[in-house]
Protein backbone atom coordinates (compact mmCIF):
# COMPACT_ATOMS: atom_id res chain seq x y z
CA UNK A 1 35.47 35.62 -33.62
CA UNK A 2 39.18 34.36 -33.28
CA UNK A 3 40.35 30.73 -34.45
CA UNK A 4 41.03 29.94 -30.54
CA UNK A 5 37.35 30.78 -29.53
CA UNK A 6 35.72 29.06 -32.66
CA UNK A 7 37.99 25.88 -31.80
CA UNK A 8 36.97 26.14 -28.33
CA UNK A 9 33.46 26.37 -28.57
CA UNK A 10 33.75 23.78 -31.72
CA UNK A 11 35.44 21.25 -28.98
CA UNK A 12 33.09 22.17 -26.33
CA UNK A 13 29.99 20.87 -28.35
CA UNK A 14 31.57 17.63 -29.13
CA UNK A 15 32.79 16.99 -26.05
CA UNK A 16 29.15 17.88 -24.58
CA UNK A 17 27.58 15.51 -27.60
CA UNK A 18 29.37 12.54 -26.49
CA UNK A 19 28.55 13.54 -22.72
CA UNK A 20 24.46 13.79 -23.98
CA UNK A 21 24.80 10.77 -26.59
CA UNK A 22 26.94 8.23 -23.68
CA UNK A 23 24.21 7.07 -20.91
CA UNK A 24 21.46 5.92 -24.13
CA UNK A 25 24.55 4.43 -25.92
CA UNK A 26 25.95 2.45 -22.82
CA UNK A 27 22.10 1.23 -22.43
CA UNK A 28 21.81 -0.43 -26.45
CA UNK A 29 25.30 -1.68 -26.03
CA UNK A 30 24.90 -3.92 -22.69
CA UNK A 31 21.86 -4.45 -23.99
CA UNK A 32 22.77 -5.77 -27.35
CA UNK A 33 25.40 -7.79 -26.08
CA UNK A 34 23.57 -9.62 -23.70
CA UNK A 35 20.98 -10.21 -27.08
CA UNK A 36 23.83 -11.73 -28.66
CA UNK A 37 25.12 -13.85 -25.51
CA UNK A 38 21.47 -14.94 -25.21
CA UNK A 39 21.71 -15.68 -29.03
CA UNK A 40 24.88 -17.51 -29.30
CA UNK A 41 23.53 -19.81 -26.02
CA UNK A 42 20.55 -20.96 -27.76
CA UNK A 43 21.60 -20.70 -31.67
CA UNK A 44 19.16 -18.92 -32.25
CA UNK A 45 19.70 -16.33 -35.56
CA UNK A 46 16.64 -14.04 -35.47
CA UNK A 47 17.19 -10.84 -36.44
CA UNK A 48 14.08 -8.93 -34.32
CA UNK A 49 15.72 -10.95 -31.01
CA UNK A 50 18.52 -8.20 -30.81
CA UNK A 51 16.49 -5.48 -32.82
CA UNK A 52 13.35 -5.64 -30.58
CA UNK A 53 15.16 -5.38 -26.60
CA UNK A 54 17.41 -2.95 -27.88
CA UNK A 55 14.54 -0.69 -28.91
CA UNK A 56 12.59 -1.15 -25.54
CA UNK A 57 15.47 -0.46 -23.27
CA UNK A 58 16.38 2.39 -25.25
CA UNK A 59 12.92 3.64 -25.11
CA UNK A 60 13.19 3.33 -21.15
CA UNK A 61 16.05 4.94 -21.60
CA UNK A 62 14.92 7.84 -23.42
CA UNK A 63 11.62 8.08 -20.67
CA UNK A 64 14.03 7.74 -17.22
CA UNK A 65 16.34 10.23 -18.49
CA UNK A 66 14.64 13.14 -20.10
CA UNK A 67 14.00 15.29 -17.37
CA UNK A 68 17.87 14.88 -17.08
CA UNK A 69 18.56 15.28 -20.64
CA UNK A 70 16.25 18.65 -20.66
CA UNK A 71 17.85 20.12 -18.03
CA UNK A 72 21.47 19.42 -19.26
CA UNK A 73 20.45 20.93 -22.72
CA UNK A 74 18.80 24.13 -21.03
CA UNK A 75 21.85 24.78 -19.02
CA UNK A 76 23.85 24.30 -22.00
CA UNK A 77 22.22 26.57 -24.41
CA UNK A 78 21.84 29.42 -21.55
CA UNK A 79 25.64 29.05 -21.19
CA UNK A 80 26.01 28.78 -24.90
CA UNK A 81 23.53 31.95 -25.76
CA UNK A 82 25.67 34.09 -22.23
CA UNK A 83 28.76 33.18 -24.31
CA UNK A 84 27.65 34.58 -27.62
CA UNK A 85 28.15 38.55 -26.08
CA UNK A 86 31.79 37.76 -26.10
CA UNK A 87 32.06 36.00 -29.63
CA UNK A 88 31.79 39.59 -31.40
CA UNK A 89 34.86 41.03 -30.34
C-alpha cells in the first residue's frame, strides 16, 4: 500500500465518521441547549433536567435513524471491502 492510498482511505473514514456521528450530534446539541434555555428561564440547577431529555431524544434518534445508519454502513464497508483488491499492489 502507498502513503497516498493509506492517507486517502485514512481521510475517507474520518470524513465518513463525522458524516455517521453529525445527525445524533445535531439532535443532543439543540436539545441540550434548549435544556439550558429552559434552565436559565426558571433557575432551575438540576443536573438530570439536561441529562434526562438529552438521553430520550437521542434514543429517538438512534430508533428513527437506524435503518438509515445500517444502510450507510453496509454501503460503506462493501465499498471499503471492493477497495481492498487494489490496496495490495
Amino acid at each position: 500500500m502507498n502513503p497516498e492510498l493509506a492517507v486517502d482511505l485514512f481521510k475517507t473514514t474520518i470524513m465518513f465518521a463525522l458524516y455517521v456521528v453529525a445527525p445524533f450530534l445535531g439532535v443532543t446539541l439543540v436539545i441540550g441547549l434548549l435544556a439550558s434555555l429552559v434552565q436559565t428561564v426558571t433557575s432551575l440547577q438540576e443536573p438530570t433536567l439536561t441529562f434526562a431529555p438529552k438521553l430520550l431524544a437521542l434514543s429517538g434518534a438512534m430508533i428513527l435513524l437506524a435503518p438509515w445508519l445500517l444502510r450507510t454502513l453496509s454501503e460503506f464497508m462493501i465499498s471499503f471491502i471492493m477497495r481492498m483488491g487494489t490496496m495490495a499492489h
